[in-house]
Structures are given as structure tokens and as C-alpha cells.
N, C-alpha and C. Protein backbone atom coordinates (compact mmCIF):
# COMPACT_ATOMS: atom_id res chain seq x y z
N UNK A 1 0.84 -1.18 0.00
CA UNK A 1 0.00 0.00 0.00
C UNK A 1 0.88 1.24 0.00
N UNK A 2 0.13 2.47 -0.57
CA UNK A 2 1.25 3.49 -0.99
C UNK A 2 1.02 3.99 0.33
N UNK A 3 1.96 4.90 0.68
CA UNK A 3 2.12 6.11 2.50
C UNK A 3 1.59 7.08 1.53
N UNK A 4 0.77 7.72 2.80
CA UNK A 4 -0.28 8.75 2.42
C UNK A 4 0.49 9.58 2.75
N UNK A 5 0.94 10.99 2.33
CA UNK A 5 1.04 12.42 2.66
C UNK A 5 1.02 12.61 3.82
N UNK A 6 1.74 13.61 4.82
CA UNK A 6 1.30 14.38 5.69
C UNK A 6 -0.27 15.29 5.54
N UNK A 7 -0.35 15.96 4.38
CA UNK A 7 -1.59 16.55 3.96
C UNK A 7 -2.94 15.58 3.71
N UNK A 8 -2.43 14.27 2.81
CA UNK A 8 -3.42 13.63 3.12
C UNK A 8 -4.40 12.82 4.49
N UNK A 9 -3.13 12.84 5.34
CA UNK A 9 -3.13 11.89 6.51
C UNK A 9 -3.97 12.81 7.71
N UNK A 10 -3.97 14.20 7.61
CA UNK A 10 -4.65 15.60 7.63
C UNK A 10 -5.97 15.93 7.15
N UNK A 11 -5.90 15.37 6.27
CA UNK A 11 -7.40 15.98 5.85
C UNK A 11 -8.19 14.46 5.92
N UNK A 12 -7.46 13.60 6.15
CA UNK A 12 -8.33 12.10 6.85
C UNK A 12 -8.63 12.39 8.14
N UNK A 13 -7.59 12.89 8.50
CA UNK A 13 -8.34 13.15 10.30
C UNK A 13 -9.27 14.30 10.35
N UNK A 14 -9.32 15.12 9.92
CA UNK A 14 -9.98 16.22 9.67
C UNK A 14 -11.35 15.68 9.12
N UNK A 15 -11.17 14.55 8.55
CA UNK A 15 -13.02 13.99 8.10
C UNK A 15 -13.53 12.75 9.05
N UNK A 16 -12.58 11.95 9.63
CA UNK A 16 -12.98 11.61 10.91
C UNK A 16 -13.89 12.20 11.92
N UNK A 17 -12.78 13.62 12.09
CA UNK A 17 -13.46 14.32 12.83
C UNK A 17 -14.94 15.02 12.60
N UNK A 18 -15.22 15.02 11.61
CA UNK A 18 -16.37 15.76 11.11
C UNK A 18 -17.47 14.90 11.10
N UNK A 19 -17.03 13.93 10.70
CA UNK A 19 -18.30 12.51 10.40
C UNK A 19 -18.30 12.24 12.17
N UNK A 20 -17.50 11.53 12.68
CA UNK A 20 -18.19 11.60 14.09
C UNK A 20 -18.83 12.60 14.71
N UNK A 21 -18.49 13.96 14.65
CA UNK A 21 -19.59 14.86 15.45
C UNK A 21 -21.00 14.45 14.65
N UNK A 22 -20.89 14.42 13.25
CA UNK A 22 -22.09 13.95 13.02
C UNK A 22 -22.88 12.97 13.03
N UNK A 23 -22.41 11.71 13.50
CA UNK A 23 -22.85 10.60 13.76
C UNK A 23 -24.07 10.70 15.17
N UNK A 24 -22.99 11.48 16.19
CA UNK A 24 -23.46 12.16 17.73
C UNK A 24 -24.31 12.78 17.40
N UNK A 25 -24.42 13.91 16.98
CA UNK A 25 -25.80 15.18 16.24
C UNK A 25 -26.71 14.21 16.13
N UNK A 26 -26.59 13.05 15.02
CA UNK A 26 -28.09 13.00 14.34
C UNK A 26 -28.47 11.40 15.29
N UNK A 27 -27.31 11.55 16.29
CA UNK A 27 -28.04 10.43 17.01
C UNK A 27 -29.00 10.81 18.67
N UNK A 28 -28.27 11.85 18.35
CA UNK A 28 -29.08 12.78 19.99
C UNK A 28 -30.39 13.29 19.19
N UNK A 29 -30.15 13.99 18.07
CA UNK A 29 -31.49 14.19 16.91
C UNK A 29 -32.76 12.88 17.09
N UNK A 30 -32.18 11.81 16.99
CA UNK A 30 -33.13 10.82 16.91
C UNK A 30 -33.84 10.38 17.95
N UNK A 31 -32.84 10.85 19.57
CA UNK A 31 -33.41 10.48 20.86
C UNK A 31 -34.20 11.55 20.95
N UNK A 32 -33.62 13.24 20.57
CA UNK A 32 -35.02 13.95 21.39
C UNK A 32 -36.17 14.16 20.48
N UNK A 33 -36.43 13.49 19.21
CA UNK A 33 -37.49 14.13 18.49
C UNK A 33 -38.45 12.83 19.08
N UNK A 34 -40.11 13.40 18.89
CA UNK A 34 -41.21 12.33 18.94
C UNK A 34 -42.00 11.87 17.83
N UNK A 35 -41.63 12.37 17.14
CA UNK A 35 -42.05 11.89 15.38
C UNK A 35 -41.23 10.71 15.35
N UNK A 36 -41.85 9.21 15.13
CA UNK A 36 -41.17 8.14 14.77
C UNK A 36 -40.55 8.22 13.38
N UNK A 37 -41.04 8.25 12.53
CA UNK A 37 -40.60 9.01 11.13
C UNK A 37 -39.13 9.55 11.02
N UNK A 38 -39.21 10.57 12.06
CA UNK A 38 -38.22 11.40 11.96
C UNK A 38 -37.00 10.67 12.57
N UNK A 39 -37.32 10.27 13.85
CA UNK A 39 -36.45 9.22 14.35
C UNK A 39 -35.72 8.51 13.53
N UNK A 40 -36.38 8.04 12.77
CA UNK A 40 -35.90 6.41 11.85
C UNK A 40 -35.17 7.37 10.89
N UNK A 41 -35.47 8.47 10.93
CA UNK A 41 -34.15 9.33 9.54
C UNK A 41 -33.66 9.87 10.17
N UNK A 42 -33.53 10.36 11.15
CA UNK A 42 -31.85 10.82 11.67
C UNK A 42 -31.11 9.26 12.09
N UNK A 43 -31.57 8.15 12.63
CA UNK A 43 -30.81 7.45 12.84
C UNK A 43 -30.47 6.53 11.01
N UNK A 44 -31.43 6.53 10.23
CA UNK A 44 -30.59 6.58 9.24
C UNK A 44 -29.35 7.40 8.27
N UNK A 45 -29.40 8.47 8.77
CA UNK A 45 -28.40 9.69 8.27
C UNK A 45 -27.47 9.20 9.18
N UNK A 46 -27.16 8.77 10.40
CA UNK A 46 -26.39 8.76 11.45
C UNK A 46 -25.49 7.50 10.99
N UNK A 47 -25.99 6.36 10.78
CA UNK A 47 -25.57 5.53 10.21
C UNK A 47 -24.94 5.31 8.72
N UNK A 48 -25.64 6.35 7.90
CA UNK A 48 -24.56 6.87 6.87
C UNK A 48 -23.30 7.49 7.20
N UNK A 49 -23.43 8.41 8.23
CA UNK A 49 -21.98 9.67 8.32
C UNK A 49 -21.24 8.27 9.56
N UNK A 50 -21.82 7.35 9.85
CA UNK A 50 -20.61 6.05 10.50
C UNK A 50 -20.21 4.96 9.39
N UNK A 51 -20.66 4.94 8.41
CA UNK A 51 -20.39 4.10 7.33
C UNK A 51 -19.26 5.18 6.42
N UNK A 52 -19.66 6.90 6.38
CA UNK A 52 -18.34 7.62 6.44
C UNK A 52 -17.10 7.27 6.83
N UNK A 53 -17.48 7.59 8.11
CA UNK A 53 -16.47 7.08 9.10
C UNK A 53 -15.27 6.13 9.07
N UNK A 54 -16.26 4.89 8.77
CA UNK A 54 -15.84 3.23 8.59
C UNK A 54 -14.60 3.15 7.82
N UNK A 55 -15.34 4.06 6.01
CA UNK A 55 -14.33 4.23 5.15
C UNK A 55 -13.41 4.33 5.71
N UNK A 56 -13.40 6.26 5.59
CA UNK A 56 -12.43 6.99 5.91
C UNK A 56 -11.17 6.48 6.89
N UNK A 57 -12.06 5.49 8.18
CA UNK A 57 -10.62 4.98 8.61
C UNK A 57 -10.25 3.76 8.13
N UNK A 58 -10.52 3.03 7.51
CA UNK A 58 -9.81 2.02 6.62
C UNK A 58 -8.56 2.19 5.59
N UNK A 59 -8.71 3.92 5.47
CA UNK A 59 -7.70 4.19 4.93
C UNK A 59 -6.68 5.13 5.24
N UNK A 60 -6.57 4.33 6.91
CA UNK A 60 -5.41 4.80 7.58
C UNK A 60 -4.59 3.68 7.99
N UNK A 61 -5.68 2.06 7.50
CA UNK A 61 -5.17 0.60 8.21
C UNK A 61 -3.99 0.67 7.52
């Protein structure tokens, strides 16, 4: 496997970081709303920006 950049290795952590706050957001989103509906789509958005995530760090293995 090729070594990533300092810049790249940077802007991987830098989207780590971004996709987990959002994972948290749309999962506290899903606990305080009472619309079931709505629920079931923030915890599906939430589970997208952790499937982000997933990537993104696979390509730091």
C-alpha cells in the first residue's frame, strides 16, 4: 500500500473528525425528536456519516 502524505493523513483526520460529530448530532437528533418518522431518519443519516467514518478509517489501516 502506498504512504499517504502528511496533507493527506490531515485531511483524513480532519473527516474523521467531522463525520463523528455527526454521527453524535443525528443520534441525539433521533433520541429527542417524537415523530417516529423522523427518528428512523436521523438514525438513518447517522448511520450513513458512520459508514463515512468506517471508510475513511480504513484508509489509515
Amino acid at each position: 500500500m502506498e504512504t499517504l502524505s502528511e496533507k493527506e493523513l490531515s485531511l483524513i483526520k480532519d473527516g474523521l473528525s467531522e463525520e463523528q460529530l455527526l454521527v453524535k448530532k443525528y443520534q441525539l437528533l433521533a433520541q429527542m425528536t417524537t415523530e417516529p418518522e423522523t427518528s428512523a431518519k436521523f438514525r438513518e443519516i447517522s448511520q450513513r456519516h458512520q459508514e463515512h467514518f468506517n471508510s475513511l478509517y480504513a484508509l489509515l489501516g
